[in-house]
PDB file of N, CA and C in Angstrom:
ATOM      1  N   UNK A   1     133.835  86.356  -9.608  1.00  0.00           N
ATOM      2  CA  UNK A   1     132.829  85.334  -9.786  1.00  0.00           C
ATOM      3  C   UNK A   1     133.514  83.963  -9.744  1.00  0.00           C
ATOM      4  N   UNK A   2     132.859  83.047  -9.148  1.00  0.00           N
ATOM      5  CA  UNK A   2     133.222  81.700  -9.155  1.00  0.00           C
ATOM      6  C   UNK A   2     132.261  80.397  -9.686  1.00  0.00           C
ATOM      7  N   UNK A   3     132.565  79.593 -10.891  1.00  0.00           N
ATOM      8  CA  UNK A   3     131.783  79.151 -10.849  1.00  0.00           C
ATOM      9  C   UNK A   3     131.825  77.302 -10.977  1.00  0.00           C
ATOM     10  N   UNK A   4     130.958  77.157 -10.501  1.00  0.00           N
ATOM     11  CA  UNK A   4     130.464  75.368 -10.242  1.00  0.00           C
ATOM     12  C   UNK A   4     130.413  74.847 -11.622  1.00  0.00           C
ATOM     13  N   UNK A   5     130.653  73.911 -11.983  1.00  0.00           N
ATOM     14  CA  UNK A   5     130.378  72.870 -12.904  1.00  0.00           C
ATOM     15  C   UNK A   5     129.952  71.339 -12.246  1.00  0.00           C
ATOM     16  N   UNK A   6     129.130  71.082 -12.377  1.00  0.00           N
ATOM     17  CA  UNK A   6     129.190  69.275 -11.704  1.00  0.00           C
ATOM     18  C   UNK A   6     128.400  68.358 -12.980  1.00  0.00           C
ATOM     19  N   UNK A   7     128.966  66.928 -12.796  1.00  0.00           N
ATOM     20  CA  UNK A   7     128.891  66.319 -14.029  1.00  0.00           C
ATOM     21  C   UNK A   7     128.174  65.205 -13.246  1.00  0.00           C
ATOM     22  N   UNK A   8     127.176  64.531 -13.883  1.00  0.00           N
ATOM     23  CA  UNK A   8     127.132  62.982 -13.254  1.00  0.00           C
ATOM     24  C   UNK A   8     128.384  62.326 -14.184  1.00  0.00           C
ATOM     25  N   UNK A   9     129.259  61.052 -13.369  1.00  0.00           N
ATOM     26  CA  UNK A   9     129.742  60.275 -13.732  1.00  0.00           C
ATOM     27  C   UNK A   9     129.146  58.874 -14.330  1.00  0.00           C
ATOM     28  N   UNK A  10     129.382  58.476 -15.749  1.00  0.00           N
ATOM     29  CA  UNK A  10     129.008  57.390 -16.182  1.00  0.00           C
ATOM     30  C   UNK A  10     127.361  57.731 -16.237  1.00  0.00           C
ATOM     31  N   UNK A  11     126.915  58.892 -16.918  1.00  0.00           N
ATOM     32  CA  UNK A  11     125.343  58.957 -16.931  1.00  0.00           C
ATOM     33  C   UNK A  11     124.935  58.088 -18.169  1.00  0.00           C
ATOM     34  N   UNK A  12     125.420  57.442 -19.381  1.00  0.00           N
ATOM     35  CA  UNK A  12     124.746  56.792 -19.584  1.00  0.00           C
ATOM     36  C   UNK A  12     124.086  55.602 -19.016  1.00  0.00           C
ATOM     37  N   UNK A  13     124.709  54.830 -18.185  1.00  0.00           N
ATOM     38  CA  UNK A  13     124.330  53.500 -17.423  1.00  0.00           C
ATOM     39  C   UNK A  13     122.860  53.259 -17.246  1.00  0.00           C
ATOM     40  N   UNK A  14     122.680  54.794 -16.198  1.00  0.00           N
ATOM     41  CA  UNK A  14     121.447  54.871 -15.990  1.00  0.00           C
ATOM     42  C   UNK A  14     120.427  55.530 -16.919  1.00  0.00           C
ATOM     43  N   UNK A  15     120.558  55.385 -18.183  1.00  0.00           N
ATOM     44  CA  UNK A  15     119.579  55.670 -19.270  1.00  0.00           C
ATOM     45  C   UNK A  15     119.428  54.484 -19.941  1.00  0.00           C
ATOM     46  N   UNK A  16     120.095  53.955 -19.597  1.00  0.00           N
ATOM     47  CA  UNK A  16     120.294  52.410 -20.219  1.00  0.00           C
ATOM     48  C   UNK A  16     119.382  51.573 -19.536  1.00  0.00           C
ATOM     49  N   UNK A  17     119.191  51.569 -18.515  1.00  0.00           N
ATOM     50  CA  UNK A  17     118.199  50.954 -17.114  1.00  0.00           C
ATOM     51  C   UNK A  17     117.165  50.992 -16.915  1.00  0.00           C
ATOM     52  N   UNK A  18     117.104  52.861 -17.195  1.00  0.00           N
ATOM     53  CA  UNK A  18     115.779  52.970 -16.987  1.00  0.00           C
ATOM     54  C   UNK A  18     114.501  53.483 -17.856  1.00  0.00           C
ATOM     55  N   UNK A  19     113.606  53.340 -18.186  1.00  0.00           N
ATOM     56  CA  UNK A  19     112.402  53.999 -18.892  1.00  0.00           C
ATOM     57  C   UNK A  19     112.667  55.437 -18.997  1.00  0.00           C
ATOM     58  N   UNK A  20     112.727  55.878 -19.971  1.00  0.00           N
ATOM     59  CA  UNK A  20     112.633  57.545 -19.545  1.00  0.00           C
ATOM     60  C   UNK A  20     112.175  58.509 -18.442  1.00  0.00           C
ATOM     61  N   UNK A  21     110.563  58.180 -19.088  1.00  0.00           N
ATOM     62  CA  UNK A  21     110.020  58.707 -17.507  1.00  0.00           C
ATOM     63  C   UNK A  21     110.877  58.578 -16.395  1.00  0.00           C
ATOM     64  N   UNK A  22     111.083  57.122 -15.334  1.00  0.00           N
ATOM     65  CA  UNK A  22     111.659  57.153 -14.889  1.00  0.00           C
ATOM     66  C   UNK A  22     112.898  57.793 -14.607  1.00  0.00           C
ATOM     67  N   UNK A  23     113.860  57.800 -15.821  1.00  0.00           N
ATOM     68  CA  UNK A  23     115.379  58.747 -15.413  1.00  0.00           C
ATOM     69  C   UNK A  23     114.992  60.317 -15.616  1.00  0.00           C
ATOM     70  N   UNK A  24     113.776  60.973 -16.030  1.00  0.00           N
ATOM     71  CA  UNK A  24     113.483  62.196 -16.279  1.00  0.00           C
ATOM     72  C   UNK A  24     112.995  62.520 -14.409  1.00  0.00           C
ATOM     73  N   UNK A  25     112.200  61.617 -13.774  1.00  0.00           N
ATOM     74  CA  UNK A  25     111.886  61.597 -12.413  1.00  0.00           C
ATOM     75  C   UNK A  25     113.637  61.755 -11.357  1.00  0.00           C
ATOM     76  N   UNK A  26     114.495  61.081 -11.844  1.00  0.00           N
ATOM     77  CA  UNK A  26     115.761  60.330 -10.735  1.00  0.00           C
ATOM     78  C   UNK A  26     116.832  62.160 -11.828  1.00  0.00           C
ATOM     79  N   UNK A  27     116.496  62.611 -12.403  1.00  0.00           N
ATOM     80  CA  UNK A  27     117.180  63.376 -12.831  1.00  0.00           C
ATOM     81  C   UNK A  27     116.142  65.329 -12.023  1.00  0.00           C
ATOM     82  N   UNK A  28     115.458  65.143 -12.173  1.00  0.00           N
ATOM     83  CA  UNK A  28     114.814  65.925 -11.840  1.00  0.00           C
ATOM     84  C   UNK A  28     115.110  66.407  -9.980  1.00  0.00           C
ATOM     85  N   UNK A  29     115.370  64.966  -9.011  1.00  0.00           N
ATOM     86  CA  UNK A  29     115.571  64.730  -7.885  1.00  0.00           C
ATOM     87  C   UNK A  29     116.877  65.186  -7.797  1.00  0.00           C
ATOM     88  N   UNK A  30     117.885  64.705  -8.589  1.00  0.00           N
ATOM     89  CA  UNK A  30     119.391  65.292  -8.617  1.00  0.00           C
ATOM     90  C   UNK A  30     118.960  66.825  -8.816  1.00  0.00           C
ATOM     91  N   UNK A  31     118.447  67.643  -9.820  1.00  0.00           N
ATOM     92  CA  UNK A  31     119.008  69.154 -10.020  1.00  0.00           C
ATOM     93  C   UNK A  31     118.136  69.340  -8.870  1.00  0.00           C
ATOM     94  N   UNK A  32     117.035  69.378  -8.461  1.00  0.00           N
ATOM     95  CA  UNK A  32     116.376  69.171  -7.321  1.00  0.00           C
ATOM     96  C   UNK A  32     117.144  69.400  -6.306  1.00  0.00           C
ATOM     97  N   UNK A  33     118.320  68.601  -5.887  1.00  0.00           N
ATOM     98  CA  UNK A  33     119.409  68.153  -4.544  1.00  0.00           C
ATOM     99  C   UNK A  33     120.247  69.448  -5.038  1.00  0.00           C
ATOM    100  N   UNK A  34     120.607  69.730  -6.638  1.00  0.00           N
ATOM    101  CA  UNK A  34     121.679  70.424  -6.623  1.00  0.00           C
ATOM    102  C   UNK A  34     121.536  72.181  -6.585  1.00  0.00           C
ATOM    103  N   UNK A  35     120.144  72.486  -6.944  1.00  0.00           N
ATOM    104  CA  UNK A  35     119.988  73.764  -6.603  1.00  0.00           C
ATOM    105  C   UNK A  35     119.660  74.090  -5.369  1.00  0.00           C
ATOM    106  N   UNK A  36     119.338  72.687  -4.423  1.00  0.00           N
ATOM    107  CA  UNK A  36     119.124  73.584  -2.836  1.00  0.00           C
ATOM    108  C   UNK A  36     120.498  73.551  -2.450  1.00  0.00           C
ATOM    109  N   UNK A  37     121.317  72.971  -2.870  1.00  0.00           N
ATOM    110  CA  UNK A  37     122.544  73.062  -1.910  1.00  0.00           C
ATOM    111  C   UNK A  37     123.213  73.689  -2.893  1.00  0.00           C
ATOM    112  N   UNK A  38     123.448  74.339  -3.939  1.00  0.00           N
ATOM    113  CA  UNK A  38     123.927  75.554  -4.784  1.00  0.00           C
ATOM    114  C   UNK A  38     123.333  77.073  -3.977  1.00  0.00           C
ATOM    115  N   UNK A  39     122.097  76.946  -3.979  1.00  0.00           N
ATOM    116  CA  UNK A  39     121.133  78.502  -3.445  1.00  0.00           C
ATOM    117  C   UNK A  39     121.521  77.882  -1.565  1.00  0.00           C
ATOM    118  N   UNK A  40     121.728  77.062  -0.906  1.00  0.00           N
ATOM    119  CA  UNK A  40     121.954  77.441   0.556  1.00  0.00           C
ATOM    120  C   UNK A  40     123.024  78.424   0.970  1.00  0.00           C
ATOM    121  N   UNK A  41     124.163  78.070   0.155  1.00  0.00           N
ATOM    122  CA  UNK A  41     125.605  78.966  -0.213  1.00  0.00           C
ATOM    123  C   UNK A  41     125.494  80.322  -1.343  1.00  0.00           C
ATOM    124  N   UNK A  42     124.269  80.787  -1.004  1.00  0.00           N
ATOM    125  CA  UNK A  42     124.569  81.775  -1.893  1.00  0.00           C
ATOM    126  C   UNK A  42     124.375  81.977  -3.314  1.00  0.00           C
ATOM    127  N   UNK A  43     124.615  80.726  -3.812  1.00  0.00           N
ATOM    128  CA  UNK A  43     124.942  80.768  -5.078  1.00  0.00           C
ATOM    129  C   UNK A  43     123.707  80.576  -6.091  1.00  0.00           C
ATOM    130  N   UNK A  44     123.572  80.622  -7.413  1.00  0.00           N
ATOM    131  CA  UNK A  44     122.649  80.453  -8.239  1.00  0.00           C
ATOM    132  C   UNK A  44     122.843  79.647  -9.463  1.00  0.00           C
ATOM    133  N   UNK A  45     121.760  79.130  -9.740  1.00  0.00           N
ATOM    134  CA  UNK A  45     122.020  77.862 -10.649  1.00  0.00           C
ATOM    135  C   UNK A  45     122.271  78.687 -12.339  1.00  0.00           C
ATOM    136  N   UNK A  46     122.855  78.790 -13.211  1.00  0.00           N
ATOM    137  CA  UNK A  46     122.671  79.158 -14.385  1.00  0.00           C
ATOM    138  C   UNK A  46     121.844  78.514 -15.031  1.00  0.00           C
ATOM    139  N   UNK A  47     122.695  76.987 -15.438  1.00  0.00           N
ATOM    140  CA  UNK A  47     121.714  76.185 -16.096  1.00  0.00           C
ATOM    141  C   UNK A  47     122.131  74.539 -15.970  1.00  0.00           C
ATOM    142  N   UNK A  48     120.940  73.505 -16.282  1.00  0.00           N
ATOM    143  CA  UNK A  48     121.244  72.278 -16.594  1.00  0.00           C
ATOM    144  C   UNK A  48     121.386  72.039 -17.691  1.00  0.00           C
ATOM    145  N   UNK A  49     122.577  71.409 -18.280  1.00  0.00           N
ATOM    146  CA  UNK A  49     123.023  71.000 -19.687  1.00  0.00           C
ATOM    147  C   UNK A  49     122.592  69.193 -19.173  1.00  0.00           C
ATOM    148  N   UNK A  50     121.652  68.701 -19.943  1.00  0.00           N
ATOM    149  CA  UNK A  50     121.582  67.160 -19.482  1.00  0.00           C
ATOM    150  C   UNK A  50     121.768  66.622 -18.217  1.00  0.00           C
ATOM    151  N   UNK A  51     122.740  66.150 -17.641  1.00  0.00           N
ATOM    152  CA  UNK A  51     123.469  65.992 -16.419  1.00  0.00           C
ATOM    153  C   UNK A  51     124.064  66.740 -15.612  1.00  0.00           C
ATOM    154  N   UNK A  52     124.286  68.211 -15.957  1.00  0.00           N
ATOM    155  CA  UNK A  52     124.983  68.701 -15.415  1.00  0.00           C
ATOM    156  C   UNK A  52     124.319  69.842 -15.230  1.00  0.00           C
ATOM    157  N   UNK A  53     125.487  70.315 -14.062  1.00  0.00           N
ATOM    158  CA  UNK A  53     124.353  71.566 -13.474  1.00  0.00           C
ATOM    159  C   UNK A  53     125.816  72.725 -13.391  1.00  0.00           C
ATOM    160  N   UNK A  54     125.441  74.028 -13.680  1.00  0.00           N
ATOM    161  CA  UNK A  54     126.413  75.229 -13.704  1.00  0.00           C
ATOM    162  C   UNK A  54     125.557  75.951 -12.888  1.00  0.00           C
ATOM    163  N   UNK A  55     126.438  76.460 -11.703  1.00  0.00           N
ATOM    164  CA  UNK A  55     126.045  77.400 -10.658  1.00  0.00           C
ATOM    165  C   UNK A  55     127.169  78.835 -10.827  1.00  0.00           C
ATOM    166  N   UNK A  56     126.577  79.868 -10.450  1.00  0.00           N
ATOM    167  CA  UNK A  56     127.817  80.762 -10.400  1.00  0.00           C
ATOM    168  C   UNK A  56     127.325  81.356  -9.066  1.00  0.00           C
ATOM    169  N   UNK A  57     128.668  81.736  -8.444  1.00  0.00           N
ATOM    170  CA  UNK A  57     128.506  82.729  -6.826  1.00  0.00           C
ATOM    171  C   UNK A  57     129.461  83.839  -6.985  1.00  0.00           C
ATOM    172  N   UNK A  58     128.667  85.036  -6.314  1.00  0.00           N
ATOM    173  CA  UNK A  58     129.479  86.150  -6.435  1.00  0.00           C
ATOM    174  C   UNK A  58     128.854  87.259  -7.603  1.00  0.00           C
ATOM    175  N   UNK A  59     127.559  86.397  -7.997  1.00  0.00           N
ATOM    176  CA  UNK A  59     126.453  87.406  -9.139  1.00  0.00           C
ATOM    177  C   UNK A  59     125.069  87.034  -8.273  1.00  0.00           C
ATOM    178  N   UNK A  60     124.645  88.382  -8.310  1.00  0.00           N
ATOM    179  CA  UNK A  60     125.012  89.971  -8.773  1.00  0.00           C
ATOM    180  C   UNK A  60     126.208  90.603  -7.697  1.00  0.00           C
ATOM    181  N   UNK A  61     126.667  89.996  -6.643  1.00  0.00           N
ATOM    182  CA  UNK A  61     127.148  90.496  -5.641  1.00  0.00           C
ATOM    183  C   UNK A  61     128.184  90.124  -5.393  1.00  0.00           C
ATOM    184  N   UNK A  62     129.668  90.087  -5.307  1.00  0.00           N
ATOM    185  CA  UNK A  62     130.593  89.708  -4.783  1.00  0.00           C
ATOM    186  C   UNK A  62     130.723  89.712  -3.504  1.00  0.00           C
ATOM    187  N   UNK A  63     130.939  88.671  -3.036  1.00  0.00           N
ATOM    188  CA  UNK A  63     131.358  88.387  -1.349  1.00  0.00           C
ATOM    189  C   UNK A  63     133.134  87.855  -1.757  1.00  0.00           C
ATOM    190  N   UNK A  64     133.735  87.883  -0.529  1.00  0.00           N
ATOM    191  CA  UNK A  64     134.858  87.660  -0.355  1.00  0.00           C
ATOM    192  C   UNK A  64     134.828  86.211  -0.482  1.00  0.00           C
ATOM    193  N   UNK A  65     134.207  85.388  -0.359  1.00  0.00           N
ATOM    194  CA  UNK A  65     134.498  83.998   0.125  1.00  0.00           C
ATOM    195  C   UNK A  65     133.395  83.034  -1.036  1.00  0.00           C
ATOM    196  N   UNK A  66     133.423  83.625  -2.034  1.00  0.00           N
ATOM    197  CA  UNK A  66     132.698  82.985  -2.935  1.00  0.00           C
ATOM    198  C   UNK A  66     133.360  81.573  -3.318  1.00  0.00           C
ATOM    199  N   UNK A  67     134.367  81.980  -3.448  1.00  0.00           N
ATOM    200  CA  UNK A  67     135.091  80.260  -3.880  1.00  0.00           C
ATOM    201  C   UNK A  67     134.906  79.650  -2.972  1.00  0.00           C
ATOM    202  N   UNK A  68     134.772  79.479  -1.040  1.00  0.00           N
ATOM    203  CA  UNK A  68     134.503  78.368  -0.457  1.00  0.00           C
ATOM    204  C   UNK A  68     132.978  78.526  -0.404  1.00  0.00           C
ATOM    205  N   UNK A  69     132.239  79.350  -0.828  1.00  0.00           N
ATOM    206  CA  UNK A  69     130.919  78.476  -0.626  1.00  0.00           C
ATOM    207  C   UNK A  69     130.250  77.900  -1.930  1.00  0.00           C
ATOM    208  N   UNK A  70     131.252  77.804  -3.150  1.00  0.00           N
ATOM    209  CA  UNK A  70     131.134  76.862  -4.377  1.00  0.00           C
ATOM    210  C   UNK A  70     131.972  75.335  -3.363  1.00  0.00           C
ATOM    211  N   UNK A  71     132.331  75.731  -3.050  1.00  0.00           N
ATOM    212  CA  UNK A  71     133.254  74.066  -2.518  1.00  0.00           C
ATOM    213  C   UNK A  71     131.961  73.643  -1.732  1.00  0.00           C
ATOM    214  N   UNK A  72     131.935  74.478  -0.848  1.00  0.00           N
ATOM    215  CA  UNK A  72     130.533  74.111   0.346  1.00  0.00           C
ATOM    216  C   UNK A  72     129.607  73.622  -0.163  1.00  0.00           C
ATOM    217  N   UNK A  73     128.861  74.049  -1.753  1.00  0.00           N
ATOM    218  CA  UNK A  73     128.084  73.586  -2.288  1.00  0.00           C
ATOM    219  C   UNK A  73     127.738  72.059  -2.723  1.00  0.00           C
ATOM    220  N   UNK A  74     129.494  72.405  -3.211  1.00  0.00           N
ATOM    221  CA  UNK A  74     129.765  70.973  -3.898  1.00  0.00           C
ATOM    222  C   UNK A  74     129.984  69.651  -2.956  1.00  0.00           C
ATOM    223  N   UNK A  75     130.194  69.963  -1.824  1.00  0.00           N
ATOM    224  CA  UNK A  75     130.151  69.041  -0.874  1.00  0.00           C
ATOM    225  C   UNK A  75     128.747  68.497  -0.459  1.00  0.00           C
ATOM    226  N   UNK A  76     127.756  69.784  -0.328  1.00  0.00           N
ATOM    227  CA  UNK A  76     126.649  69.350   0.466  1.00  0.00           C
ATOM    228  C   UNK A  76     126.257  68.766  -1.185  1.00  0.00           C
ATOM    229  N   UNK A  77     126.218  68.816  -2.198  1.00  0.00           N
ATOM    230  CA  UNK A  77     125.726  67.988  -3.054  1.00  0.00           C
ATOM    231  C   UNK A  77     126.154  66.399  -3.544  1.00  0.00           C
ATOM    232  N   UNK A  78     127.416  66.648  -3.001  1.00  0.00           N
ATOM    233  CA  UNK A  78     128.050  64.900  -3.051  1.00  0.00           C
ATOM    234  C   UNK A  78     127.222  64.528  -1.411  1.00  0.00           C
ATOM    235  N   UNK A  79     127.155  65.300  -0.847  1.00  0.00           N
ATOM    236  CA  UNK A  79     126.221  64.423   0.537  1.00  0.00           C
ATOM    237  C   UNK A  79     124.682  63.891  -0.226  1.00  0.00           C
ATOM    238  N   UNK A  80     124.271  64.722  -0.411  1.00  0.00           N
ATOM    239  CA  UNK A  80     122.612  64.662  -1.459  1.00  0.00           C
ATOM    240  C   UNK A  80     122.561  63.355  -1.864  1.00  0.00           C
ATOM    241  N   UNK A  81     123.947  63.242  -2.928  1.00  0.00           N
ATOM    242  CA  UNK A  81     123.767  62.373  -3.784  1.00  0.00           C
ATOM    243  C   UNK A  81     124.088  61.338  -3.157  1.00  0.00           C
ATOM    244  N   UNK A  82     124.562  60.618  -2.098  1.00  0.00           N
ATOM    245  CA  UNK A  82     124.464  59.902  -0.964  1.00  0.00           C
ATOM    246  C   UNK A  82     122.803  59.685  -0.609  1.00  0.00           C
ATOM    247  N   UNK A  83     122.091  60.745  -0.477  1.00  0.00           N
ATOM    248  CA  UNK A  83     120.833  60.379   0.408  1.00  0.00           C
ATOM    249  C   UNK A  83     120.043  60.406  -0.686  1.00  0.00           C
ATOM    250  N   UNK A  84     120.495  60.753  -2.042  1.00  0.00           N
ATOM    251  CA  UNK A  84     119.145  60.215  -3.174  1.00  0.00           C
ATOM    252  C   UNK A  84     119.561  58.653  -3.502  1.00  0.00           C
ATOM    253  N   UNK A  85     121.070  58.511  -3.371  1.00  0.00           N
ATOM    254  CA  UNK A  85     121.036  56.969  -3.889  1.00  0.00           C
ATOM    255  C   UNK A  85     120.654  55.820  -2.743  1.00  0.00           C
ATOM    256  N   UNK A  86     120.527  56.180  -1.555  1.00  0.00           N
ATOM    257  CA  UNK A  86     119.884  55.415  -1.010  1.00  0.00           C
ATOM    258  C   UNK A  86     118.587  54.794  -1.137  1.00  0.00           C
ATOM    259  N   UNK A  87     117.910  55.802  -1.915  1.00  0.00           N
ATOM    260  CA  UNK A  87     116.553  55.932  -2.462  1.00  0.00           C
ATOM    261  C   UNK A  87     116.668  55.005  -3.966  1.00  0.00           C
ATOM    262  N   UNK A  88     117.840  55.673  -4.731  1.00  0.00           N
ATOM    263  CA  UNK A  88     117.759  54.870  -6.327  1.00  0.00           C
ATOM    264  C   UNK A  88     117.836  53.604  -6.481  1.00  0.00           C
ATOM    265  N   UNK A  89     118.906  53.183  -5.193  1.00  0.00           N
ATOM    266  CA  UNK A  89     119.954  51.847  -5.445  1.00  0.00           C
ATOM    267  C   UNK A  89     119.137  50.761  -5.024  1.00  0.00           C
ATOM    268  N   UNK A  90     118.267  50.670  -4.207  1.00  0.00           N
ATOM    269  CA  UNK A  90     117.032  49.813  -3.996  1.00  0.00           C
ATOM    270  C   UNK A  90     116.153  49.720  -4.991  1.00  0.00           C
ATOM    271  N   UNK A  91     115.254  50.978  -5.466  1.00  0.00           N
ATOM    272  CA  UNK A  91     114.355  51.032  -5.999  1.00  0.00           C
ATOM    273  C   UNK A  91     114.319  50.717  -7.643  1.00  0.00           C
ATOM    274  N   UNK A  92     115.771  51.611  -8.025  1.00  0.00           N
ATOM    275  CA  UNK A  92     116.072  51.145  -9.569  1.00  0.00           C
ATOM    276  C   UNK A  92     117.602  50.752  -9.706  1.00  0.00           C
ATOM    277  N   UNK A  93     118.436  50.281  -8.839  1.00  0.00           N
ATOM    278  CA  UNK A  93     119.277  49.277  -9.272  1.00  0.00           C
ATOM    279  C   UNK A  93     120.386  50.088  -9.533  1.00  0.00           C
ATOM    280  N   UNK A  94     120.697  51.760  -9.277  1.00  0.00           N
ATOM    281  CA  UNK A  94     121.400  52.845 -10.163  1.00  0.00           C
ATOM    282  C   UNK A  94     121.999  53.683  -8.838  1.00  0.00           C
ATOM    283  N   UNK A  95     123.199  53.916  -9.239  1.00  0.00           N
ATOM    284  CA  UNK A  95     123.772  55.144  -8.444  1.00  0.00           C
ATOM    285  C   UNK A  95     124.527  56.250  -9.121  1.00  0.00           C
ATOM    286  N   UNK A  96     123.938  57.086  -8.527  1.00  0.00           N
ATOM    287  CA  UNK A  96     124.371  58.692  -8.762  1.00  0.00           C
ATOM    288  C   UNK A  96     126.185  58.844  -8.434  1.00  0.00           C
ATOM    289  N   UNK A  97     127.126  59.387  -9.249  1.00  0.00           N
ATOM    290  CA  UNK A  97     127.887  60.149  -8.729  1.00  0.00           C
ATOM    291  C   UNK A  97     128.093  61.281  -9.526  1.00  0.00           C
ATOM    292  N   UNK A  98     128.948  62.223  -8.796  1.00  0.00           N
ATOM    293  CA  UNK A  98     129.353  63.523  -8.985  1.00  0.00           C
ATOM    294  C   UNK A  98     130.738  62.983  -9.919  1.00  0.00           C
ATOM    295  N   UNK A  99     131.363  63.952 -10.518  1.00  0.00           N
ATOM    296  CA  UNK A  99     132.733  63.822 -11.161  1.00  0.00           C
ATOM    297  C   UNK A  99     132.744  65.490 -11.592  1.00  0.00           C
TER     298      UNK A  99
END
């Protein structure tokens, strides 16, 4: 089994910024970004702790190549978070990163 951890970096900023609602909407869009590109590779989301999202690959099933399609994941989700902040950084002033 292999598994994902991803963190937003500096997530308070953007709680600081924004209305709840709002960061409950711009947070929702992130696990949103991060379970399609977690489940494209195979993999499955466990859970969101606040900011963060835990995927594991290789349950129920082991494949040989589980560790590169956690990397694969994690890539197409630093892309995501590229094409949601294009969306944030205009609209509410905030950018997403991975760490």
């Amino acid at each position: 089994m292999t598994v994902l951890f991803c963190d937003l970096a500096d997530s308070t900023a953007p709680g600081k910024r924004l209305d709840p609602e709002t960061l409950k909407r711009v947070l929702f869009d992130y696990y949103d970004a991060a379970r399609t590109a977690v489940e494209r590779h195979g993999g499955v989301v466990q859970k969101f702790i606040g900011d963060a999202v835990m995927a594991v690959f290789g349950v129920p099933y082991v494949r040989e190549d589980d560790a590169y399609r956690a990397l694969r994941s994690a890539w197409d989700l630093r892309v995501a978070l590229e094409s949601l902040n294009e969306r944030f950084e205009p609209r509410f002033g905030i950018r997403l990163a991975a760490s």
